[in-house]
N, C-alpha and C. Protein backbone atom coordinates (compact mmCIF):
# COMPACT_ATOMS: atom_id res chain seq x y z
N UNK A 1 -18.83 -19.21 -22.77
CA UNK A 1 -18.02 -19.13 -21.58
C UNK A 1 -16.54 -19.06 -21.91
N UNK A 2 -16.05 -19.51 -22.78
CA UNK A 2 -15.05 -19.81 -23.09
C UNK A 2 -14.23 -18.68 -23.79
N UNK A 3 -15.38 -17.33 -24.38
CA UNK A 3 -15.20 -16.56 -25.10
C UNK A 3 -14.53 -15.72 -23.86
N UNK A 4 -15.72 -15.19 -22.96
CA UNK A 4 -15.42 -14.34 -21.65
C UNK A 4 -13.95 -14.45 -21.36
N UNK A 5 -13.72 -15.85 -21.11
CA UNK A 5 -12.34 -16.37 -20.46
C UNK A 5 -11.25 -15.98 -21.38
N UNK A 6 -11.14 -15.94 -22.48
CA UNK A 6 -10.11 -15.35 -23.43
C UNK A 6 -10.47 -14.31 -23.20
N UNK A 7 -11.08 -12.97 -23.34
CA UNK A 7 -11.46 -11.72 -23.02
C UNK A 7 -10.50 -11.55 -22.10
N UNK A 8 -11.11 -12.49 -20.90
CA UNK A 8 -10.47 -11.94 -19.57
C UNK A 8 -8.78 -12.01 -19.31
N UNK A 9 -8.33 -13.09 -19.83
CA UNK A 9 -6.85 -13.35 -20.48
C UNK A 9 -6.11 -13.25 -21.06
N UNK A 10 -6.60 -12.04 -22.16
CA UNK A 10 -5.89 -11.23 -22.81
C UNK A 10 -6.17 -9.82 -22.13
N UNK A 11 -7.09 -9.92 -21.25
CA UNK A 11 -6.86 -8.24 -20.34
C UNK A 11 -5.84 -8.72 -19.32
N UNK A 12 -6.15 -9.39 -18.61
CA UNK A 12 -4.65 -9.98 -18.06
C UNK A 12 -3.29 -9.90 -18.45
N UNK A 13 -3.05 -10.71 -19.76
CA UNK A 13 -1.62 -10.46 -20.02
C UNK A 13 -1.58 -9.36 -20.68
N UNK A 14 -2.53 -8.38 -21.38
CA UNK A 14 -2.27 -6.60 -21.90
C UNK A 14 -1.58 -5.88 -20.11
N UNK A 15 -2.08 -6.23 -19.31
CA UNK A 15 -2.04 -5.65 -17.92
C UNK A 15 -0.43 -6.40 -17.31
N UNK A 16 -0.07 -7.45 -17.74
CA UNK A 16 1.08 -7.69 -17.20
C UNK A 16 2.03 -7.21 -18.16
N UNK A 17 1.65 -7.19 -19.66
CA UNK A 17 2.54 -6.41 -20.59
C UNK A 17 2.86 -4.87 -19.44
N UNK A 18 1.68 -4.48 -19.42
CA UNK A 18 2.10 -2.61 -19.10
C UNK A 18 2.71 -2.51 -17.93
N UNK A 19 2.63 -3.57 -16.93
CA UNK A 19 3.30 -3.62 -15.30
C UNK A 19 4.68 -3.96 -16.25
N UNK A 20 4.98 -4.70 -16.83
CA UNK A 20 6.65 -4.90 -17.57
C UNK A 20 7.13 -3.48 -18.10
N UNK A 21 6.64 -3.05 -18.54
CA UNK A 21 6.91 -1.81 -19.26
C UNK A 21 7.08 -0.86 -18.07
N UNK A 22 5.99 -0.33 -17.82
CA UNK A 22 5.97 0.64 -16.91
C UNK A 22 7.21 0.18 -15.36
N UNK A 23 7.35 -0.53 -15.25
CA UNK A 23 8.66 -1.67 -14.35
C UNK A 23 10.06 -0.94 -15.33
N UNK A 24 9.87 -0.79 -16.48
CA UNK A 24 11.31 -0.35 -17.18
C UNK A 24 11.21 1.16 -17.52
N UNK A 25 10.45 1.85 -16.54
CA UNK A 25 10.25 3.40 -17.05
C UNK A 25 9.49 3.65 -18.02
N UNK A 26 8.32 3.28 -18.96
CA UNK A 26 7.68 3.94 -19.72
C UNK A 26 6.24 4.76 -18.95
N UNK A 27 6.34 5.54 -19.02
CA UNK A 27 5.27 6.54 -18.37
C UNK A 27 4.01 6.02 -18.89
N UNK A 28 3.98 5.68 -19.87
CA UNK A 28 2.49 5.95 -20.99
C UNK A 28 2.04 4.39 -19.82
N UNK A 29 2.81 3.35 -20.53
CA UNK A 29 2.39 1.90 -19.90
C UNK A 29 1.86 2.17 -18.08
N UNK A 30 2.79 3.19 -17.62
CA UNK A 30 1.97 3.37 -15.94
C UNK A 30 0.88 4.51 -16.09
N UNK A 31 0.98 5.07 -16.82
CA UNK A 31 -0.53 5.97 -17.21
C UNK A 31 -1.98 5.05 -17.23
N UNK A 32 -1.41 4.37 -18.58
CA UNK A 32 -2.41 3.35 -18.69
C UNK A 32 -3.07 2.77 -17.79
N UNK A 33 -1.93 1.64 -17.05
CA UNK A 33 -1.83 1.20 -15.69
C UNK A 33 -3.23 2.28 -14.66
N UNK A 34 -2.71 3.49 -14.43
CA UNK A 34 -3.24 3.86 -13.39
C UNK A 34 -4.38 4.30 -13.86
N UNK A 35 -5.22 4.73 -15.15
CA UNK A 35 -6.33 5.10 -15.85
C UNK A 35 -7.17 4.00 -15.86
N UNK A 36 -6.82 2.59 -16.04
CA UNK A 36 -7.71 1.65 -15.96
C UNK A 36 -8.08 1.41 -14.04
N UNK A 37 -7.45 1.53 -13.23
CA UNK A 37 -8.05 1.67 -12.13
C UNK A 37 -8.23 2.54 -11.61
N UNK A 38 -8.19 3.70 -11.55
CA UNK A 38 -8.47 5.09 -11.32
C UNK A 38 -10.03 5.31 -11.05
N UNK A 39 -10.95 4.36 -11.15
CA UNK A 39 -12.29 4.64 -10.71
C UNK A 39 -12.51 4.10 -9.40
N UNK A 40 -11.46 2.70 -9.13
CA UNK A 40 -12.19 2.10 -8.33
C UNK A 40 -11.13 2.82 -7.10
N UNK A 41 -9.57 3.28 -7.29
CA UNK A 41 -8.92 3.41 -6.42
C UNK A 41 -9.78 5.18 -5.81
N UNK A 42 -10.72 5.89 -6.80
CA UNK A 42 -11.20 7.35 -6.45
C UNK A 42 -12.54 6.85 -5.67
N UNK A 43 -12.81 5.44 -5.90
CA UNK A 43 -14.01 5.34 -4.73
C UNK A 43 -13.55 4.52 -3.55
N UNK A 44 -12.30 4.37 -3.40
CA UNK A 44 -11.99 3.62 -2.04
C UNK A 44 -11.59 4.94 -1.28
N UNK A 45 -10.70 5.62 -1.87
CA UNK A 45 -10.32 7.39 -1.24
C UNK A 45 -11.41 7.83 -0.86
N UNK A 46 -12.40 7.79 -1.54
CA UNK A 46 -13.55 8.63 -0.83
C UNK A 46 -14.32 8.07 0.01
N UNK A 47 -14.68 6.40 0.04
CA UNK A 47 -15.17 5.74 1.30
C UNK A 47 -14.35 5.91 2.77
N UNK A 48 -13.04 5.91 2.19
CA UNK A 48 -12.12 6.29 3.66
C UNK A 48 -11.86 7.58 4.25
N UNK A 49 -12.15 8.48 3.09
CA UNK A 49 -11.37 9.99 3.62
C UNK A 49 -12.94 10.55 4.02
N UNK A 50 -14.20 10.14 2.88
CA UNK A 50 -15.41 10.83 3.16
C UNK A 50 -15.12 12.59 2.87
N UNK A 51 -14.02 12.75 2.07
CA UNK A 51 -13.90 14.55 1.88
C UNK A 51 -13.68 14.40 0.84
N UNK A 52 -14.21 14.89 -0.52
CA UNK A 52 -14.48 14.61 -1.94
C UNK A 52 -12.77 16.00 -2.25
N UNK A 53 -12.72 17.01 -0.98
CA UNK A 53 -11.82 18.18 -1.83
C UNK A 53 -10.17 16.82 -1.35
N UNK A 54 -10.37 16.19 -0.84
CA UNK A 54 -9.01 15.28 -0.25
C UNK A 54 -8.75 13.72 -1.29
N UNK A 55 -9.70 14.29 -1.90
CA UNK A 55 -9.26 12.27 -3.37
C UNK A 55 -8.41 12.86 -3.58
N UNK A 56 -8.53 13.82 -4.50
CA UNK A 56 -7.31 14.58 -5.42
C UNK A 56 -5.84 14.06 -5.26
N UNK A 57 -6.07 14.77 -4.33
CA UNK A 57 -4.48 14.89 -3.52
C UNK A 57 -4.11 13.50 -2.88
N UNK A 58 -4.89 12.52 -2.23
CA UNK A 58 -4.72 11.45 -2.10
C UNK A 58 -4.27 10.93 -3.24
N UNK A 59 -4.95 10.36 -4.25
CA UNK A 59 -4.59 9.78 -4.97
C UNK A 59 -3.53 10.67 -6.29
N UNK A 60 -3.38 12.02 -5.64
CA UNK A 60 -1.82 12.21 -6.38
C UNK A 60 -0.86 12.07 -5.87
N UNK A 61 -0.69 11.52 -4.59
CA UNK A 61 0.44 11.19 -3.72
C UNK A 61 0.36 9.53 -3.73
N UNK A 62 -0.55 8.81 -3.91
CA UNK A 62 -0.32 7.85 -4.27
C UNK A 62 -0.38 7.16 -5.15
N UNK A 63 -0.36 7.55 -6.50
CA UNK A 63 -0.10 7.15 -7.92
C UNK A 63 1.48 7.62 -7.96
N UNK A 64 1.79 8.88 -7.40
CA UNK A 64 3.20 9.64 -7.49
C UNK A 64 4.33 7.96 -6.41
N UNK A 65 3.32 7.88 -5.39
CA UNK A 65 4.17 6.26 -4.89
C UNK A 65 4.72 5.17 -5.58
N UNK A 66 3.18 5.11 -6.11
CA UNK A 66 2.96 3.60 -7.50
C UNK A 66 4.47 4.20 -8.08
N UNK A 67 4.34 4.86 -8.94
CA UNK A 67 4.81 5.01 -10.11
C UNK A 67 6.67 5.33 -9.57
N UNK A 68 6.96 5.87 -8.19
CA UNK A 68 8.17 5.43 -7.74
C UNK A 68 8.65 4.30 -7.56
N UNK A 69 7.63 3.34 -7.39
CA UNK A 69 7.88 1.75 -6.47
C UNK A 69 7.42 0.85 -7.44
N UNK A 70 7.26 1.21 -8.61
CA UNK A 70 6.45 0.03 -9.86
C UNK A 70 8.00 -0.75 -10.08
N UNK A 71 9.06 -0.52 -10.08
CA UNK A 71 10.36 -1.30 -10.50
C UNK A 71 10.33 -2.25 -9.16
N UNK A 72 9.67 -2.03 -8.05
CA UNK A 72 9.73 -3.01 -6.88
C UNK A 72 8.45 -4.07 -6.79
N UNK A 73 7.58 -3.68 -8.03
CA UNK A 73 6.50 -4.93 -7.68
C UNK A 73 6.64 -6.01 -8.35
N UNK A 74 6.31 -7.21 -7.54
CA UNK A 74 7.15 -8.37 -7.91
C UNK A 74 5.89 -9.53 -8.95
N UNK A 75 5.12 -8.92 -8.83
CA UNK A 75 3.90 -9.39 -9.59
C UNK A 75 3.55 -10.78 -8.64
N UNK A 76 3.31 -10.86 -7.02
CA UNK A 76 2.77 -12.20 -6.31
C UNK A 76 1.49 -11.46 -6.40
N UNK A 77 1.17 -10.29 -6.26
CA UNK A 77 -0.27 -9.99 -5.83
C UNK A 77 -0.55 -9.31 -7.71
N UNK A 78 -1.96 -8.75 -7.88
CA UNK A 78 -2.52 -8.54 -8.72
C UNK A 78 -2.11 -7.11 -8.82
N UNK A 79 -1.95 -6.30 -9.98
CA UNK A 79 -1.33 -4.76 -9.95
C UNK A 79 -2.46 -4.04 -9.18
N UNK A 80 -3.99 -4.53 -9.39
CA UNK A 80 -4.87 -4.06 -8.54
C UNK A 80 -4.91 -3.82 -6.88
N UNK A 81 -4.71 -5.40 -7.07
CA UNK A 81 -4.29 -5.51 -5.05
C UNK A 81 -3.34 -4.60 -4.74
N UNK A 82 -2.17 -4.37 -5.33
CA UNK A 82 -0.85 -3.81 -5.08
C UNK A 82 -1.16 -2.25 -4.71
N UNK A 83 -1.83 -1.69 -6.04
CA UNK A 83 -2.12 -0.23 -6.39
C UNK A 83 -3.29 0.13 -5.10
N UNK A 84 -3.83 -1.01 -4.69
CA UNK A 84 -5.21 -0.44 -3.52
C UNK A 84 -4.23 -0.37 -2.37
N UNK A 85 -3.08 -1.46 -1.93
CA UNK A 85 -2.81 -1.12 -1.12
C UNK A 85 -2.44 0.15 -0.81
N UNK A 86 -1.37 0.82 -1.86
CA UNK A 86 -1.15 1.81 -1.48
C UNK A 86 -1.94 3.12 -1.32
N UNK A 87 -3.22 3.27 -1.76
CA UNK A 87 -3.97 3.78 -2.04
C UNK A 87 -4.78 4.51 -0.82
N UNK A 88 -5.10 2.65 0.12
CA UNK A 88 -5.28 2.86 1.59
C UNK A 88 -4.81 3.26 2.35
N UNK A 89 -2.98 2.81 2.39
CA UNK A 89 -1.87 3.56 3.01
C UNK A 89 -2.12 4.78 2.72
N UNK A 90 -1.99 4.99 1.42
CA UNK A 90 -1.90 6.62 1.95
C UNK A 90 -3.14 7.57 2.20
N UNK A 91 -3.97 7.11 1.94
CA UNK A 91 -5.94 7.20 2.91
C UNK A 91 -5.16 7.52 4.40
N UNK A 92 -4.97 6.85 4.83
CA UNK A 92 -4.57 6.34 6.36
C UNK A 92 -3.45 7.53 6.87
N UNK A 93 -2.52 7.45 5.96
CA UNK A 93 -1.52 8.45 6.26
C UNK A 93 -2.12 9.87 6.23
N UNK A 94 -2.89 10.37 5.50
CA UNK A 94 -3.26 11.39 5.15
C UNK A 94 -5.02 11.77 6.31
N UNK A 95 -5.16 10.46 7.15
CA UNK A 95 -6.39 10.95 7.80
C UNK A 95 -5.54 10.91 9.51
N UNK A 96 -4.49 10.22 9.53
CA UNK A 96 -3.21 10.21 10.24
C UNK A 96 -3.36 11.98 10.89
N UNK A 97 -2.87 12.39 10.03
CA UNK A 97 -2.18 13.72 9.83
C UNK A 97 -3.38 14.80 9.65
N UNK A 98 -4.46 14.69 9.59
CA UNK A 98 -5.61 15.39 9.96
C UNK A 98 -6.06 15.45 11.22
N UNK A 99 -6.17 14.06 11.88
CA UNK A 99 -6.28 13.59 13.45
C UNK A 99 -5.41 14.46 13.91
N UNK A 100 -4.20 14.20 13.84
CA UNK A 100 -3.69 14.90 14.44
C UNK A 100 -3.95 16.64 14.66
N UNK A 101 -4.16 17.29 13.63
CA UNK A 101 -4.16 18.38 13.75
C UNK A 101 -5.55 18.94 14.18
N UNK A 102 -6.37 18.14 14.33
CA UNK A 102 -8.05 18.19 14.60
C UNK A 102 -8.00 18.20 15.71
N UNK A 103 -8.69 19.48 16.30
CA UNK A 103 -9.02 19.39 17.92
C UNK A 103 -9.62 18.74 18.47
N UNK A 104 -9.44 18.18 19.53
CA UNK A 104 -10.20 16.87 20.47
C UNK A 104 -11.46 17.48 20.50
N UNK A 105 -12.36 16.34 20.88
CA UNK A 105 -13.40 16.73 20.48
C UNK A 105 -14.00 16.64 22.32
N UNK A 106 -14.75 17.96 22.70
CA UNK A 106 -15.08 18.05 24.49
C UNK A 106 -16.17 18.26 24.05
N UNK A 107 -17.24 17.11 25.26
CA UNK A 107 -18.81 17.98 24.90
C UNK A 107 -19.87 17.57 23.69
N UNK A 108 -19.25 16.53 22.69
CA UNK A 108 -19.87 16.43 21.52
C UNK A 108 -19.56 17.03 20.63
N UNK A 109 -18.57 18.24 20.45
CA UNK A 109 -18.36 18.89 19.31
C UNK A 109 -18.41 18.03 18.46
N UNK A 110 -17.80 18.30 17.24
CA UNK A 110 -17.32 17.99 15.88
C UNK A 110 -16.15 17.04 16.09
N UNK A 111 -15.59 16.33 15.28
CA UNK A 111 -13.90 15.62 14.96
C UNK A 111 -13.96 15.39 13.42
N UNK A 112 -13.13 15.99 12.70
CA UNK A 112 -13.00 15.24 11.49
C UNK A 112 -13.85 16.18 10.17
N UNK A 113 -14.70 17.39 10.71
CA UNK A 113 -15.45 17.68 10.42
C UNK A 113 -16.60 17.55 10.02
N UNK A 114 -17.12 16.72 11.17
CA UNK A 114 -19.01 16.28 10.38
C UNK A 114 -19.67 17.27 11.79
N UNK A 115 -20.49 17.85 10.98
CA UNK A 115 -21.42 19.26 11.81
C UNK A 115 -22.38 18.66 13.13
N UNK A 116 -22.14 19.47 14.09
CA UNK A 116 -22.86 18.43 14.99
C UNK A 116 -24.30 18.81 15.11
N UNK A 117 -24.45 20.25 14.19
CA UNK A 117 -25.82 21.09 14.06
C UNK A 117 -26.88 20.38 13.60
N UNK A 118 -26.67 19.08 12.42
CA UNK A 118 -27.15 18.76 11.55
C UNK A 118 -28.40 17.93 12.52
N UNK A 119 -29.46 18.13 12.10
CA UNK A 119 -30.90 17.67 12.93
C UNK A 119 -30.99 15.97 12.46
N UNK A 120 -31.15 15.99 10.82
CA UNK A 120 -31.49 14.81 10.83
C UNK A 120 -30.57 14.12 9.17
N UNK A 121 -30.32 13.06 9.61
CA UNK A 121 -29.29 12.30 8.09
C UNK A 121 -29.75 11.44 7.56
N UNK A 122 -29.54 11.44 6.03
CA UNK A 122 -30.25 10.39 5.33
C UNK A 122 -29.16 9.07 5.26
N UNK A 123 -29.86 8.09 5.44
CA UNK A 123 -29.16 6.84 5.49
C UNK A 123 -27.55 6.57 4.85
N UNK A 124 -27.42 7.16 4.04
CA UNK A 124 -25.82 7.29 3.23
C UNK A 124 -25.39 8.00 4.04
N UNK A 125 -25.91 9.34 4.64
CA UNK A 125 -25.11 10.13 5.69
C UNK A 125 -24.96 9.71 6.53
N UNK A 126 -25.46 8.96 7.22
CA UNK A 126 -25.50 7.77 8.86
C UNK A 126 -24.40 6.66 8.73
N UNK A 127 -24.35 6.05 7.37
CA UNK A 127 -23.50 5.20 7.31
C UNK A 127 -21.92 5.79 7.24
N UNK A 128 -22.14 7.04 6.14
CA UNK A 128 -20.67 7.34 6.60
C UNK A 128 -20.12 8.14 7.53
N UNK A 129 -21.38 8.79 8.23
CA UNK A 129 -20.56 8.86 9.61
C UNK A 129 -20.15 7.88 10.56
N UNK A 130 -20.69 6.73 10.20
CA UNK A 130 -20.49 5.48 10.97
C UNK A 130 -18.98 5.05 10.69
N UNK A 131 -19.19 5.10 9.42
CA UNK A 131 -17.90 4.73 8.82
C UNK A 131 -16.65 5.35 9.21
N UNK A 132 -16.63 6.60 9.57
CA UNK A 132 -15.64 7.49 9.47
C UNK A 132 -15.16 7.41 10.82
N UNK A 133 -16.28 6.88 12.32
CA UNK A 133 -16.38 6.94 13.14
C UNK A 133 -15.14 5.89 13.69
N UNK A 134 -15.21 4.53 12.62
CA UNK A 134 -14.17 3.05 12.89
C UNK A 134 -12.46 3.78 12.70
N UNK A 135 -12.50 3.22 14.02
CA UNK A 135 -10.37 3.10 13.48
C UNK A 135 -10.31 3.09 12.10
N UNK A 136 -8.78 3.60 11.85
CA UNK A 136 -8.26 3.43 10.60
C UNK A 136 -8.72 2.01 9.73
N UNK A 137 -7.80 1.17 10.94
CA UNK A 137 -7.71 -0.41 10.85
C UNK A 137 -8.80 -1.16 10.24
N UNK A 138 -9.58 -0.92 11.36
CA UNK A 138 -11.35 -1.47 10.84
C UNK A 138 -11.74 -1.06 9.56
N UNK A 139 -11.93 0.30 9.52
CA UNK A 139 -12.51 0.90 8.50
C UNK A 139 -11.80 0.12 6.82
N UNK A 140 -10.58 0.08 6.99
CA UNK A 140 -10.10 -0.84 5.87
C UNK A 140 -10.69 -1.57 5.56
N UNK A 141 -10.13 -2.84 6.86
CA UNK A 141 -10.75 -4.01 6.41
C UNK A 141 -12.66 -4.72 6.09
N UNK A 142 -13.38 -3.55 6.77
CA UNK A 142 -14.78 -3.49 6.44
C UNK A 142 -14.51 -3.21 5.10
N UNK A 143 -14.46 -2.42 4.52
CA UNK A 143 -14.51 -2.03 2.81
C UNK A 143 -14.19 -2.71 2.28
N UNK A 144 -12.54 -3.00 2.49
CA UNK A 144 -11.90 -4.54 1.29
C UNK A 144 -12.84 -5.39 1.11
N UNK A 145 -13.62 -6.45 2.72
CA UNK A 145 -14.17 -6.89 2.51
C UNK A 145 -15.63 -6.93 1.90
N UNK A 146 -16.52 -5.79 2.90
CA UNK A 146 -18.18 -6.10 2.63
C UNK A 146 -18.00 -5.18 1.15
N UNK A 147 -17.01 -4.28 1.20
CA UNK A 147 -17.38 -3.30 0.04
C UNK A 147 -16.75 -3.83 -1.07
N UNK A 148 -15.94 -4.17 -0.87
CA UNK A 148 -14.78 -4.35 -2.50
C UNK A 148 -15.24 -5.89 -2.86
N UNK A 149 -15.94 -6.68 -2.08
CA UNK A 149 -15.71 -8.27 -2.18
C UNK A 149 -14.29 -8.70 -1.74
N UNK A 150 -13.45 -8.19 -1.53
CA UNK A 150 -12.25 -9.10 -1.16
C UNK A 150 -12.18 -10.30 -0.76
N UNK A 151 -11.74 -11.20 -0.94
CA UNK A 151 -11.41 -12.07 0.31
C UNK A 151 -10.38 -12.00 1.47
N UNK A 152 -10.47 -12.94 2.23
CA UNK A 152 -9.94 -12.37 3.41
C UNK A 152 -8.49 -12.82 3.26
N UNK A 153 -7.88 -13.89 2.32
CA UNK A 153 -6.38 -14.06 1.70
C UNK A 153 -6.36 -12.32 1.15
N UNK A 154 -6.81 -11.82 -0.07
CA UNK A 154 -6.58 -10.92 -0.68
C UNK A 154 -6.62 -9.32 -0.07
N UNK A 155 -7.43 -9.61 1.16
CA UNK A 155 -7.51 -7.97 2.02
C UNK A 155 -5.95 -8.42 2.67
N UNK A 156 -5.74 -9.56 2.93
CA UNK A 156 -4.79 -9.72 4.05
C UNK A 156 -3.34 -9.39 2.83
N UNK A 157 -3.53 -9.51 1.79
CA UNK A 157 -2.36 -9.39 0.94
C UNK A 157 -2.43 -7.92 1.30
N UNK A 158 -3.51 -7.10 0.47
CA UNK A 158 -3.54 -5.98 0.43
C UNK A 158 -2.86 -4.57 1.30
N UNK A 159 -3.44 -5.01 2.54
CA UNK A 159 -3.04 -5.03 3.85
C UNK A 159 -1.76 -4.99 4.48
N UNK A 160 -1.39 -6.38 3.61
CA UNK A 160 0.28 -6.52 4.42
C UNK A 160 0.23 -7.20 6.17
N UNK A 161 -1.36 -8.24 6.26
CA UNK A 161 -1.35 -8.55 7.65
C UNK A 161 -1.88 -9.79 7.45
N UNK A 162 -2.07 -10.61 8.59
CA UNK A 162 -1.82 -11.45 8.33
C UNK A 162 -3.39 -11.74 7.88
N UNK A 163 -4.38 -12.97 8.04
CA UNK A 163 -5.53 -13.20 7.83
C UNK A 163 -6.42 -13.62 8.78
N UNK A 164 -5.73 -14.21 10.01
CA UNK A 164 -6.58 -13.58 10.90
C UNK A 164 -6.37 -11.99 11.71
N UNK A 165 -5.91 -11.47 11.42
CA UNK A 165 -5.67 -9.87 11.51
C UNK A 165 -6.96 -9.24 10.86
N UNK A 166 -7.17 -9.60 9.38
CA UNK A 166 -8.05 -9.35 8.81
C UNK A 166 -9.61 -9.82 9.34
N UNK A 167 -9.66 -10.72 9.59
CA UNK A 167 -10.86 -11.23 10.45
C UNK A 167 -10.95 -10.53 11.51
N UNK A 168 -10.22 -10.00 12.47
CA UNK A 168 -10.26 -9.12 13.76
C UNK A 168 -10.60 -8.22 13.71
N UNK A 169 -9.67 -7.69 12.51
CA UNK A 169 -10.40 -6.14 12.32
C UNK A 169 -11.76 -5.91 12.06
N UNK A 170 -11.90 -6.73 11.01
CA UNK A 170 -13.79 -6.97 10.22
C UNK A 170 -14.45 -7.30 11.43
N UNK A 171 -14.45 -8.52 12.42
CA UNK A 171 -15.16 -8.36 13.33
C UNK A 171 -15.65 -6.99 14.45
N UNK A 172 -14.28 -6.67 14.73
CA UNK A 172 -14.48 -5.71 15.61
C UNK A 172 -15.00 -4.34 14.94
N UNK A 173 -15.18 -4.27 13.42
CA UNK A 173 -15.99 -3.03 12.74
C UNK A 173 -17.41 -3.55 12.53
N UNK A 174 -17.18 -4.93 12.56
CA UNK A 174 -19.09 -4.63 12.11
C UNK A 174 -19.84 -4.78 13.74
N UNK A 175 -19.35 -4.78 14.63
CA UNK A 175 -19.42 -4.77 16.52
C UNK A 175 -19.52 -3.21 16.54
N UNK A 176 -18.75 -2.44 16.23
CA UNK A 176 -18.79 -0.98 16.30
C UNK A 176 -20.26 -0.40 15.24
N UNK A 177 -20.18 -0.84 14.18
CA UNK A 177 -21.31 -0.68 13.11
C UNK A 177 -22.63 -0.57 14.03
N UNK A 178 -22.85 -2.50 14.64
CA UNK A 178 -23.70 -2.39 15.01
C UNK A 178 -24.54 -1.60 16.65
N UNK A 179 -23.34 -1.84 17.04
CA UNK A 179 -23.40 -0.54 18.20
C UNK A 179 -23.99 0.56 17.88
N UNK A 180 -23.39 1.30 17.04
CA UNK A 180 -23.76 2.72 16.60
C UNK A 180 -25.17 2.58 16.05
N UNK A 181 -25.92 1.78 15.36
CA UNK A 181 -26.68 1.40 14.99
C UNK A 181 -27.99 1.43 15.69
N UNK A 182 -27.85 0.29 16.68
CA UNK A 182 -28.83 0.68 18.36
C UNK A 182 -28.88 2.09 18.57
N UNK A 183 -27.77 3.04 18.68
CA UNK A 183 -28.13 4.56 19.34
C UNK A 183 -28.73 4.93 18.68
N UNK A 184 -28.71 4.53 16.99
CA UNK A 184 -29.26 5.78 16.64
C UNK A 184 -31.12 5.68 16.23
């Protein structure tokens, strides 16, 4: 046990070494930085956006953030927490700005682009149309929490809200979840 715990504490301080560095302009140290989480921040983009051609670009507009705003992180939250937030922000910003340009939807059409032709969905497809279906808001805080494990201090860091904010939201997504759930 004791071994793990040094493991884990020298990935720790290697990780606060490269937030120091990369904090004083070295590219390589925020490379690093963003290569060691780069799996988990390309599966939160895609739980939120649900459009595999839109990670890309998500997460090149928000690593291009990180890596403007790394001289402003103050190290209270984890470079992880920090790097998801923005990650979501700009999820959000970027499904923002799709809404918008997406025609209302009269009649049942489409929104967002999920086909309304489609007869029948396999359970991953049900869920993320479910998913895609929650406010911005919700949809966050469902993932931080049921998906990422978060806790509800650490979504609420993440977030930037408070913690019962975070509880509101999670409630009122897994109320929508299960709603949708009954119809179908």
């Amino acid at each position: 046990m004791a071994r793990l715990g040094s493991v884990g504490g020298r990935r720790l301080d290697r990780q606060r070494s490269l937030v120091a560095l990369a904090s004083q302009g070295d590219r390589g140290a925020m490379t690093d930085l963003l290569r060691q989480h780069d799996g988990d921040m390309r599966a939160l983009a895609w739980r939120m956006v649900g459009d595999a051609d839109l990670v890309d670009d998500i997460l090149q507009d928000a690593y291009l953030k990180a890596y403007r705003s790394i001289g402003g992180f103050l190290g209270k939250a984890r470079f992880g927490t920090w790097l998801h937030r923005i990650v979501a922000n700009t999820c959000v910003d970027h499904l923002r700005k799709r809404a918008a340009r997406a025609e209302v939807s009269i009649e049942g059409q489409p929104v967002l682009g999920v086909p309304a032709e489609v007869d029948r969905w396999d359970d991953t497809d049900c869920l993320r149309r479910a998913l895609l279906s929650l406010p911005y808001d919700q949809r966050v805080a469902l993932l931080l929490i049921d998906y990422d494990g978060y806790s509800y201090q650490d979504a609420a860091e993440a977030l930037g809200i408070s913690v019962t904010a975070v509880g509101s939201r999670l409630y009122r997504a897994r109320a929508s979840l299960q709603r949708i759930g009954e119809l179908t």
